[in-house]
N, C-alpha and C. Protein backbone atom coordinates (compact mmCIF):
# COMPACT_ATOMS: atom_id res chain seq x y z
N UNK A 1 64.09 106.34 140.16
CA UNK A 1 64.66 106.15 138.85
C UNK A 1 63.57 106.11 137.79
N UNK A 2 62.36 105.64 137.87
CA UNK A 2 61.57 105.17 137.46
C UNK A 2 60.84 106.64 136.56
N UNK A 3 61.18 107.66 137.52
CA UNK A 3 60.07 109.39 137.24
C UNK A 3 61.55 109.51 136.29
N UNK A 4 62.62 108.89 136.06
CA UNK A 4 63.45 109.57 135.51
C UNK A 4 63.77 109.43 134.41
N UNK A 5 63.25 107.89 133.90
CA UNK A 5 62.91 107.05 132.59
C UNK A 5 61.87 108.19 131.91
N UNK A 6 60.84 108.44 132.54
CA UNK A 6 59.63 108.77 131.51
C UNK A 6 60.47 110.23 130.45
N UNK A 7 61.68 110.74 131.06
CA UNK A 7 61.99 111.74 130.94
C UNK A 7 63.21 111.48 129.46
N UNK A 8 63.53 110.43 129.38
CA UNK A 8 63.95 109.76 128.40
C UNK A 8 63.21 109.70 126.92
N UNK A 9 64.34 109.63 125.85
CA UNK A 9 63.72 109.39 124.63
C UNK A 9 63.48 108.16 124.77
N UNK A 10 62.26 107.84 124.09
CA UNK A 10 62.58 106.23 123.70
C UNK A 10 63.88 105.46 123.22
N UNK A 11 64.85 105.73 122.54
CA UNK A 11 66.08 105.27 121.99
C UNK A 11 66.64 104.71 123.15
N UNK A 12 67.01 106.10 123.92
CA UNK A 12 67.43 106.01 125.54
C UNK A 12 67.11 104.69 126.04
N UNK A 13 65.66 104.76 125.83
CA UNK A 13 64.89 103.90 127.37
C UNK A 13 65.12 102.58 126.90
N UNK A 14 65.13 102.37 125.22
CA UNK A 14 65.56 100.92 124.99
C UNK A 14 67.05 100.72 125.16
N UNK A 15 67.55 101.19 125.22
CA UNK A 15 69.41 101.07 125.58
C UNK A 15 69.07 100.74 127.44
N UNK A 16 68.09 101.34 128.15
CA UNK A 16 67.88 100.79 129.64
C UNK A 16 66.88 99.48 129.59
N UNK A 17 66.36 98.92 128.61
CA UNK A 17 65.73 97.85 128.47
C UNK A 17 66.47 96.83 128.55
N UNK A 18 66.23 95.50 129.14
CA UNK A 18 66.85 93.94 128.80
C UNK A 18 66.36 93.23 128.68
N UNK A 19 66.84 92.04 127.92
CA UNK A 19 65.81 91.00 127.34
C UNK A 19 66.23 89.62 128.57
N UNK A 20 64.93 89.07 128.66
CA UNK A 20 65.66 87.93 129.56
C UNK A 20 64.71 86.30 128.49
N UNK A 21 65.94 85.59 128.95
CA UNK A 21 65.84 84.71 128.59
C UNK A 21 66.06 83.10 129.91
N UNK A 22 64.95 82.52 129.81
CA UNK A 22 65.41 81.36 130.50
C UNK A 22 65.02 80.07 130.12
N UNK A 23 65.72 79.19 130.33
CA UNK A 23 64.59 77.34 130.21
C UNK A 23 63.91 77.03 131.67
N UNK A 24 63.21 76.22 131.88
CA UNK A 24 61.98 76.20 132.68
C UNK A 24 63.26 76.24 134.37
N UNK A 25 62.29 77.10 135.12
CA UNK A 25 62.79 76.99 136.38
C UNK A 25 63.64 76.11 137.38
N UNK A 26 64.60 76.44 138.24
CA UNK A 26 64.95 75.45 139.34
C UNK A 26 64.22 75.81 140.66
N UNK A 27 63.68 76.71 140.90
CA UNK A 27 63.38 77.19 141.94
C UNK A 27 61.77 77.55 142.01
N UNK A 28 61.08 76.94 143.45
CA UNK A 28 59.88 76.71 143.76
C UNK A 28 58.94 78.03 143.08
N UNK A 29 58.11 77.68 142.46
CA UNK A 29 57.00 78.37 142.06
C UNK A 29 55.79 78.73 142.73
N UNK A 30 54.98 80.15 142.85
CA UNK A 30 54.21 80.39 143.49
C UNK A 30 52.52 79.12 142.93
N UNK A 31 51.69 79.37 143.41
CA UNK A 31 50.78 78.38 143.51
C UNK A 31 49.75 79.32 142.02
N UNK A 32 49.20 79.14 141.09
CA UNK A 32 48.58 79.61 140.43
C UNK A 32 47.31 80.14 140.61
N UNK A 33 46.46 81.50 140.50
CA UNK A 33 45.38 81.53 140.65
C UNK A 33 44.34 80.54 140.99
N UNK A 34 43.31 80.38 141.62
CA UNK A 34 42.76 79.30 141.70
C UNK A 34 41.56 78.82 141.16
N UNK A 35 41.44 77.38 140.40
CA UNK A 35 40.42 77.06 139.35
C UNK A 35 38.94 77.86 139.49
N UNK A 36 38.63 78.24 138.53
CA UNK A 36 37.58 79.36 138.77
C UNK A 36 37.40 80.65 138.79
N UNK A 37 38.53 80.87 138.81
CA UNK A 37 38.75 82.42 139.33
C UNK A 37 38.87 83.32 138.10
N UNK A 38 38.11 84.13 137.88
CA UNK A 38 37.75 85.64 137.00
C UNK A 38 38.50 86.33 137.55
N UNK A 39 39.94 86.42 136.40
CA UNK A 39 40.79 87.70 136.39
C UNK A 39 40.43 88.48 135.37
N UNK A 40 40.26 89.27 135.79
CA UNK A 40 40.13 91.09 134.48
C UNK A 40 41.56 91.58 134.47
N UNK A 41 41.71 91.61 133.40
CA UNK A 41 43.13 91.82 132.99
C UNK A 41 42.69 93.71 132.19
N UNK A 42 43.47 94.20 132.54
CA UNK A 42 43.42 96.17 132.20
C UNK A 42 44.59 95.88 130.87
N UNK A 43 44.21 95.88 129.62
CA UNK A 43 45.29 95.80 129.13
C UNK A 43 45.26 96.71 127.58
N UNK A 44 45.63 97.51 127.39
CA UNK A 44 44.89 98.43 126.16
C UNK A 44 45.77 98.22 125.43
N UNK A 45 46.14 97.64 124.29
CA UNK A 45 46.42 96.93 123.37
C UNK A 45 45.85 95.92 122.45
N UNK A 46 46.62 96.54 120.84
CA UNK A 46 46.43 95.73 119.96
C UNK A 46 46.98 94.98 119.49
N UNK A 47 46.13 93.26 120.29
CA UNK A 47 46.48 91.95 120.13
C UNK A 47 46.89 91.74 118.47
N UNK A 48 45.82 91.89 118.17
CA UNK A 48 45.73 91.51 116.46
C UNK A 48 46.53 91.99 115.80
N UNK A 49 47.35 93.74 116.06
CA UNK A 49 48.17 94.24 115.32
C UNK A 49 49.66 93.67 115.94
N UNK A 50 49.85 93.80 116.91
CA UNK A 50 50.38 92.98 117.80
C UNK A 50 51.21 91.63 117.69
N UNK A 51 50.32 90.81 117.14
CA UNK A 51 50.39 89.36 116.88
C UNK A 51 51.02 89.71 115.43
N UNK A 52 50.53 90.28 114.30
CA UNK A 52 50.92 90.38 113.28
C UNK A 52 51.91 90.80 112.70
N UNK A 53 52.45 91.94 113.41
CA UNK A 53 53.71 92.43 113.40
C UNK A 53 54.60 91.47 114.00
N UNK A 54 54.89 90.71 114.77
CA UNK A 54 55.82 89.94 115.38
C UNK A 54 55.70 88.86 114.39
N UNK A 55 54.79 88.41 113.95
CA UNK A 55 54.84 86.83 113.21
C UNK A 55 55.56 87.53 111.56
N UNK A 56 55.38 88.67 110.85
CA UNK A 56 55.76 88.95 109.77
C UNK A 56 56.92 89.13 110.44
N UNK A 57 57.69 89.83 111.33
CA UNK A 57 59.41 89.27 110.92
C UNK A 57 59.80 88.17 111.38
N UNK A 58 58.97 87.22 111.98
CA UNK A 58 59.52 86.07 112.55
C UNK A 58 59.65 85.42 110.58
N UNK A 59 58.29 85.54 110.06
CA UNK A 59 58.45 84.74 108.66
C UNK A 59 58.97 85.05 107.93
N UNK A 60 59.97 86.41 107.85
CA UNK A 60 60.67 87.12 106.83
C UNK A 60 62.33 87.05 107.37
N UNK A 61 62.36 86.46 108.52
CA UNK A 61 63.62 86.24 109.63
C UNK A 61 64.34 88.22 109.45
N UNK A 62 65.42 87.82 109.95
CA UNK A 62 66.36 89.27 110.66
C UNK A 62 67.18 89.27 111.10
N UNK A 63 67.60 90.38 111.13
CA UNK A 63 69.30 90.47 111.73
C UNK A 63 69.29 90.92 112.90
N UNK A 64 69.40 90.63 114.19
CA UNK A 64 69.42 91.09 115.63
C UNK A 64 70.97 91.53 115.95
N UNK A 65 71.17 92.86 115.39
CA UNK A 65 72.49 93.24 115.35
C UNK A 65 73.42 92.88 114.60
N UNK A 66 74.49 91.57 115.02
CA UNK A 66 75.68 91.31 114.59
C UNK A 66 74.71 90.02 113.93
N UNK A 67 73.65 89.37 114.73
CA UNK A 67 73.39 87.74 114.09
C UNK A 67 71.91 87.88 113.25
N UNK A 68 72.42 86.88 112.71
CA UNK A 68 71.37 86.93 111.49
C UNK A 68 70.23 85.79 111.59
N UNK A 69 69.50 85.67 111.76
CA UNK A 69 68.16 84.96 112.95
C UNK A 69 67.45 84.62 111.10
N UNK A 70 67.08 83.26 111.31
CA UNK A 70 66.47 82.85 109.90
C UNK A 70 65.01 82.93 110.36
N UNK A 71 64.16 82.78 109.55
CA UNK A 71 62.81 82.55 109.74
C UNK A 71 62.35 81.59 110.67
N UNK A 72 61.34 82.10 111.66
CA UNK A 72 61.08 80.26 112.27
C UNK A 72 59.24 80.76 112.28
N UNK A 73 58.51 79.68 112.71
CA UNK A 73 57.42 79.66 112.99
C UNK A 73 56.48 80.55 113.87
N UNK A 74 55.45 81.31 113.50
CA UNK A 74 54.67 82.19 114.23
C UNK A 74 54.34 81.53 115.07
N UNK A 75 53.99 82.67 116.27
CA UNK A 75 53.65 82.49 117.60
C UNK A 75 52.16 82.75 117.60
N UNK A 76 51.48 82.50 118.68
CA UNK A 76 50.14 82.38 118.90
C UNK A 76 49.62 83.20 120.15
N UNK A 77 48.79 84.13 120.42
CA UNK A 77 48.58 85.01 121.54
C UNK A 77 48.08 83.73 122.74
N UNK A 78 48.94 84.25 123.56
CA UNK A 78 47.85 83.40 125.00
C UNK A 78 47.63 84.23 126.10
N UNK A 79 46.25 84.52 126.62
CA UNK A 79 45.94 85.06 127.42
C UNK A 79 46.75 84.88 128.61
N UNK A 80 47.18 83.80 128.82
CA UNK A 80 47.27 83.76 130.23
C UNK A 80 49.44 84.48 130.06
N UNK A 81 49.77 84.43 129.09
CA UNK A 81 51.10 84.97 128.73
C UNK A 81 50.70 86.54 128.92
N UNK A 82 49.44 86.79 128.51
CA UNK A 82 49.20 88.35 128.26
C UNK A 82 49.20 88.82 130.13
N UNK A 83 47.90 88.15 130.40
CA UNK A 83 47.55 88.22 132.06
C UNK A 83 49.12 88.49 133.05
N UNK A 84 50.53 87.57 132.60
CA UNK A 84 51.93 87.60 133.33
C UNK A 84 52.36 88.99 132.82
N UNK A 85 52.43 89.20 131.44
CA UNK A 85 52.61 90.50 131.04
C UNK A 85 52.01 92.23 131.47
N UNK A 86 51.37 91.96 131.27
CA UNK A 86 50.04 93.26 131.90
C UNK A 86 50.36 93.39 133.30
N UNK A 87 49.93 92.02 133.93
CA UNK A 87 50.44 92.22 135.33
C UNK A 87 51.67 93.11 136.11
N UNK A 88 52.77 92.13 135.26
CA UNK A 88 54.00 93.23 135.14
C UNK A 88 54.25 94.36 134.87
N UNK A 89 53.40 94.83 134.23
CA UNK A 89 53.71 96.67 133.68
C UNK A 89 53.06 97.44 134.46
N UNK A 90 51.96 96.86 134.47
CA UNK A 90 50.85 97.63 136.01
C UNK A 90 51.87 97.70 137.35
N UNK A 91 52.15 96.42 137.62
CA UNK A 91 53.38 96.50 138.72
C UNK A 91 54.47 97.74 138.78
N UNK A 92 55.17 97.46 137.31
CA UNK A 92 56.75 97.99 137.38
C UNK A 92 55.92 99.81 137.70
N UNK A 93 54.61 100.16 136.83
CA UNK A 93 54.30 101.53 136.90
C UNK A 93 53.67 101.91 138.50
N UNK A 94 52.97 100.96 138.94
CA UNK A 94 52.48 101.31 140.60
C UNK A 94 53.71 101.61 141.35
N UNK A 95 55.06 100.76 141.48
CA UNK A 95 55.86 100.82 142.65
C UNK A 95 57.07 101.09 141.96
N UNK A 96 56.87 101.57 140.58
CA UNK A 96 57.82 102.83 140.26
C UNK A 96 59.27 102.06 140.31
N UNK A 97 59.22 100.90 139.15
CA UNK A 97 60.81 100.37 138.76
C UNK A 97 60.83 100.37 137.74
N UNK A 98 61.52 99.46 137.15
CA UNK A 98 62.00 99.11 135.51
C UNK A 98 62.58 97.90 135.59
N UNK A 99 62.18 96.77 135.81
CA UNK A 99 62.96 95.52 135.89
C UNK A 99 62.19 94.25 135.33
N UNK A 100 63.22 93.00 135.21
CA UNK A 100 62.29 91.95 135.23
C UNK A 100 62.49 91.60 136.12
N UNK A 101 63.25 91.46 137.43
CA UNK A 101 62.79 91.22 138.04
C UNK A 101 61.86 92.31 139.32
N UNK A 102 61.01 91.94 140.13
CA UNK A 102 60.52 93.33 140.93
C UNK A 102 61.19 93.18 142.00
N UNK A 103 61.08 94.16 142.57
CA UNK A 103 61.52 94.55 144.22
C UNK A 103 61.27 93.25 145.31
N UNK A 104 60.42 92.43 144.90
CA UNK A 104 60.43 91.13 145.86
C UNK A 104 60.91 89.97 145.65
N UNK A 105 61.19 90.38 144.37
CA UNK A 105 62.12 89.05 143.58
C UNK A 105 61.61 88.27 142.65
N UNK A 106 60.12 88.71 142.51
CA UNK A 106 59.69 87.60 141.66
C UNK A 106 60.47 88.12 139.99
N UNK A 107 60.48 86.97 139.42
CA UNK A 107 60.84 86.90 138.13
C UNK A 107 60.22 86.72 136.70
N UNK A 108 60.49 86.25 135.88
CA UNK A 108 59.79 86.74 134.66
C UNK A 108 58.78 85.34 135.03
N UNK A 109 59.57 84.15 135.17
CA UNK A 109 59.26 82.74 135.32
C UNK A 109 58.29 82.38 136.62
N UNK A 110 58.37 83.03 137.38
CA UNK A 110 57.84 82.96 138.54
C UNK A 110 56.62 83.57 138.37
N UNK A 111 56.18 84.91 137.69
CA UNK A 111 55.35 85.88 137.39
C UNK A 111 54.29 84.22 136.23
N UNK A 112 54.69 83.85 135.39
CA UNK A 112 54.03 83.09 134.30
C UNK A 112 53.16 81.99 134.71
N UNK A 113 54.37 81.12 135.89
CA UNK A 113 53.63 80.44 136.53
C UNK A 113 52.16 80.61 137.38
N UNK A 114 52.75 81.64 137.92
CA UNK A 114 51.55 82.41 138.74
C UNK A 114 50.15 82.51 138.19
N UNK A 115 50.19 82.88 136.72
CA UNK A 115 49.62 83.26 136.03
C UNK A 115 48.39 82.00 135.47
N UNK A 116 49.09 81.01 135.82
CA UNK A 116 48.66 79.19 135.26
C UNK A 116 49.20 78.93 134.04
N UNK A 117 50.80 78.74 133.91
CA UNK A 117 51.06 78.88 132.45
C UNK A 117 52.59 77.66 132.89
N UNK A 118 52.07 76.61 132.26
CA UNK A 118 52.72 75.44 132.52
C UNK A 118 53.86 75.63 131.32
N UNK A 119 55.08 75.83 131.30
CA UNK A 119 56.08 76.10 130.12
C UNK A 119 57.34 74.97 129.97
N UNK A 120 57.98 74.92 129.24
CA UNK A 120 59.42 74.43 128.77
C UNK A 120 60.24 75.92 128.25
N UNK A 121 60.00 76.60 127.97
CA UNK A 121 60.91 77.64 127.57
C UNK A 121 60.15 78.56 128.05
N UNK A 122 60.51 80.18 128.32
CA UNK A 122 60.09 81.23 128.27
C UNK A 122 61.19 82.36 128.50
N UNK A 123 60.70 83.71 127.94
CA UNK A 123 61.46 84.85 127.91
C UNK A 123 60.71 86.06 128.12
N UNK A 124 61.38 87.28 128.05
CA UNK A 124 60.24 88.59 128.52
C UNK A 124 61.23 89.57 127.79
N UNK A 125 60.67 90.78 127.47
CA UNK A 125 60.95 91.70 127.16
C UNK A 125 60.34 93.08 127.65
N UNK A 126 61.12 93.88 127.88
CA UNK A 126 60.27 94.90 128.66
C UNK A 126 60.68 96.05 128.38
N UNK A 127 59.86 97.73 128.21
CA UNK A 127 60.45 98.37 127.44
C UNK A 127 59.23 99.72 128.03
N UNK A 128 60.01 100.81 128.00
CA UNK A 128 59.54 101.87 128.41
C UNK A 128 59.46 103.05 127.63
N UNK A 129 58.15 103.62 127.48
CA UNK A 129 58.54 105.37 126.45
C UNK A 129 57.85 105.46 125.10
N UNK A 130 57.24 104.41 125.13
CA UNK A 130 56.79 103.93 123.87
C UNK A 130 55.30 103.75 124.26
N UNK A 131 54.77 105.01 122.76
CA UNK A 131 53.24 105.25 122.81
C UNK A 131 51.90 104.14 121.95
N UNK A 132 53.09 103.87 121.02
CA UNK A 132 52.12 102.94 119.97
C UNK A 132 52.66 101.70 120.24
N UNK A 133 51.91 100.12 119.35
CA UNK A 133 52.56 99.28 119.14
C UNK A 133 53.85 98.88 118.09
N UNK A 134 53.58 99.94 116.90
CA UNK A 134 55.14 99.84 116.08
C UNK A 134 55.71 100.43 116.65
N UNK A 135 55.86 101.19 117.43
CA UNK A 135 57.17 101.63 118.16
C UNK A 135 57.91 100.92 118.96
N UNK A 136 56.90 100.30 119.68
CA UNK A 136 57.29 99.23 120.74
C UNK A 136 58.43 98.04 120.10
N UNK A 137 57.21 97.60 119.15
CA UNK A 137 57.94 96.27 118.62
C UNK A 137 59.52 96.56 117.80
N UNK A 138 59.34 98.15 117.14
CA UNK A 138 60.50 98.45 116.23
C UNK A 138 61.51 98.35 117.18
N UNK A 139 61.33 99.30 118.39
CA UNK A 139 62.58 99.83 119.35
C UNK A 139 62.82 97.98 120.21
N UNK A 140 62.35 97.13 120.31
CA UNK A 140 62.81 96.02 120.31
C UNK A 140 63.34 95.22 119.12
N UNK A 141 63.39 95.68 118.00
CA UNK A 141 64.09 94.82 116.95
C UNK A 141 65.11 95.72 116.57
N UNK A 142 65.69 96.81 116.97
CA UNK A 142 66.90 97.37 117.16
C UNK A 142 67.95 96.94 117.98
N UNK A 143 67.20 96.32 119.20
CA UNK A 143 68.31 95.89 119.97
C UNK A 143 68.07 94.51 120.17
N UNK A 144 69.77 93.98 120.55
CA UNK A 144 69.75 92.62 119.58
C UNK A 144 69.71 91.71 120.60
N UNK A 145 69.51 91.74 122.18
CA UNK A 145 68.57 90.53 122.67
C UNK A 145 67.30 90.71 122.67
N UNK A 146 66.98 91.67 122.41
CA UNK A 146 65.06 91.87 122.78
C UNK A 146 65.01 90.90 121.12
N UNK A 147 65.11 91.31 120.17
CA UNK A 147 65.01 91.01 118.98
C UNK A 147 65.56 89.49 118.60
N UNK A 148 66.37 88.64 119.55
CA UNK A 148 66.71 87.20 119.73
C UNK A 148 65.54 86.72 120.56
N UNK A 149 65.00 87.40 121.58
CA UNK A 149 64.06 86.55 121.75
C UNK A 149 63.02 86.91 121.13
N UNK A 150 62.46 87.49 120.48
CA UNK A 150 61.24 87.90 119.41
C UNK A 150 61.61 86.60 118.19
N UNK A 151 62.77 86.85 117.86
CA UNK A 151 63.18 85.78 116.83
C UNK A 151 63.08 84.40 116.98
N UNK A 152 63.31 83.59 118.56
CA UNK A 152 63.51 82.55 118.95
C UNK A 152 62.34 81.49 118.93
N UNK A 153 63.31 80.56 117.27
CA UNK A 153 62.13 79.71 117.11
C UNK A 153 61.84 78.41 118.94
N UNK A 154 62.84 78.69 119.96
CA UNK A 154 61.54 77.65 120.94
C UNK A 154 59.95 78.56 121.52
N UNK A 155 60.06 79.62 121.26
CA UNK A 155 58.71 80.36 121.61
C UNK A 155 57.93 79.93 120.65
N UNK A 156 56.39 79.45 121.28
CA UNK A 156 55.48 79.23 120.28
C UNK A 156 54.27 79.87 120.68
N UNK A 157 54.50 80.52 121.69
CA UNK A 157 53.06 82.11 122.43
C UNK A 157 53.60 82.95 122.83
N UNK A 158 53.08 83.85 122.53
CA UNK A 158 53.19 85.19 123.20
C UNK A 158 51.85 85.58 124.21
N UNK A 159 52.28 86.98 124.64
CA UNK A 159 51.44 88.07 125.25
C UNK A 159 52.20 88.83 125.15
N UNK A 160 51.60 90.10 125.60
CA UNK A 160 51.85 91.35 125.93
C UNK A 160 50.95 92.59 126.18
N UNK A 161 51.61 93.29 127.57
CA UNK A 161 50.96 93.90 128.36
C UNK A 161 51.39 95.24 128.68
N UNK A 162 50.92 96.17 128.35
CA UNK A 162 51.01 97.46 128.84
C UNK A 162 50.47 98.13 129.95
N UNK A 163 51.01 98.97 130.51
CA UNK A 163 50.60 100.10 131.73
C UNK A 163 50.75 101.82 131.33
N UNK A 164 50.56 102.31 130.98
CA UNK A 164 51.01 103.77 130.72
C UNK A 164 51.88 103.37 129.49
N UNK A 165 53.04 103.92 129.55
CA UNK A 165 54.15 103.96 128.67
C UNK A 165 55.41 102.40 128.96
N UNK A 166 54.66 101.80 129.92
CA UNK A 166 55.18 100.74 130.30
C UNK A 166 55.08 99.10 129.52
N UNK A 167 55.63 98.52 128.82
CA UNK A 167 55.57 97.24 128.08
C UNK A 167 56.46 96.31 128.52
N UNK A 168 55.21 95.27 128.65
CA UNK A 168 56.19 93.67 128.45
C UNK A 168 55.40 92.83 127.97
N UNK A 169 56.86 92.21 127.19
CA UNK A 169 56.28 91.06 126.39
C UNK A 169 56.78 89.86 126.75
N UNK A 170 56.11 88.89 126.86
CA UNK A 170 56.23 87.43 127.53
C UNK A 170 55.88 86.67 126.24
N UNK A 171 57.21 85.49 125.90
CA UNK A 171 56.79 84.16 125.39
C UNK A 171 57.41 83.52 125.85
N UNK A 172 57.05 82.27 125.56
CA UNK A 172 56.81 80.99 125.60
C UNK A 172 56.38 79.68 125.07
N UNK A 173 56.70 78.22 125.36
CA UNK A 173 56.22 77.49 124.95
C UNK A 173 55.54 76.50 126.11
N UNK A 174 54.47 75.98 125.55
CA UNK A 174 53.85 75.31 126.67
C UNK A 174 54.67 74.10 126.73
N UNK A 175 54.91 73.09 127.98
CA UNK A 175 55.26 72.22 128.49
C UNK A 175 54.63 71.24 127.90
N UNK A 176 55.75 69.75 128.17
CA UNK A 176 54.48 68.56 126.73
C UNK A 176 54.53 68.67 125.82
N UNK A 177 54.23 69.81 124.81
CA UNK A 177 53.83 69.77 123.73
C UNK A 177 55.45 69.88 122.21
């Protein structure tokens, strides 16, 4: 399915996109990288343009289709949100899916943890076909859950990670705080 997406317009591929949304897990989490450990993250993207574009419509609020989403507070890049993200797109493009969740089951939440990313809220967005970052972010503020969770004042970080033509975006809020 996956060789069959690339073959898609972008419009298309965001109509095969879904936004997920969850509050913190019921179910056992993998163990996190371990203290010390140097991950190199492959991730060719612009953070800065990135970050900026998402926080100007968060502060200008929007209409996610039918609902009308008011302004809430910018989000903040976190590596280790980026590291769950990236991860994921490298994934979905090696073993050739399109999901949040993968072929073994892990999940958006499960993927974050992994990552060392202690949360109370988190969500993902994921999106295929798309060469730049305004494209990315536009063809998610067309459709109106990707664009509820872009909007959603409990996120207070982001990431996001590309593979080829492959994107996801992960936020969140840290736990505690």
């Amino acid at each position: 399915m996956f060789d069959k997406l690339n073959r898609f317009t972008p419009f298309a591929l965001l109509m095969l996109a879904t936004a997920c949304t969850k509050e913190a897990p019921v179910q056992p989490q993998p163990e996190p990288e371990e203290p010390g450990t140097v991950v190199v993250i492959e991730n060719n993207v612009n953070k800065d343009l990135l970050l900026h574009m998402v926080n100007e419509v968060r502060a200008q609020g929007c209409n996610c289709g039918s609902t009308v989403m008011p302004p809430v507070q910018p989000v903040s890049w976190n590596i280790l949100l980026e590291l769950a993200a990236a991860k994921h797109s490298k994934d979905m493009v090696e073993r050739k899916y399109f999901s949040h969740n993968s072929p073994d089951g892990t999940t958006p939440q499960t993927r974050i943890t992994a990552a060392g990313y202690k949360y109370s809220w988190s969500g993902e967005n994921i999106a295929s076909g798309f060469s730049r970052e305004a494209d990315v972010i536009s063809g998610w503020l067309k459709s109106e859950g990707h664009c509820k969770n872009l909007m959603s004042a409990n996120y207070k970080e982001m990431g996001i990670g590309r593979a080829n033509g492959v994107w996801t975006q992960v936020f969140a809020a840290p736990s505690g705080k």
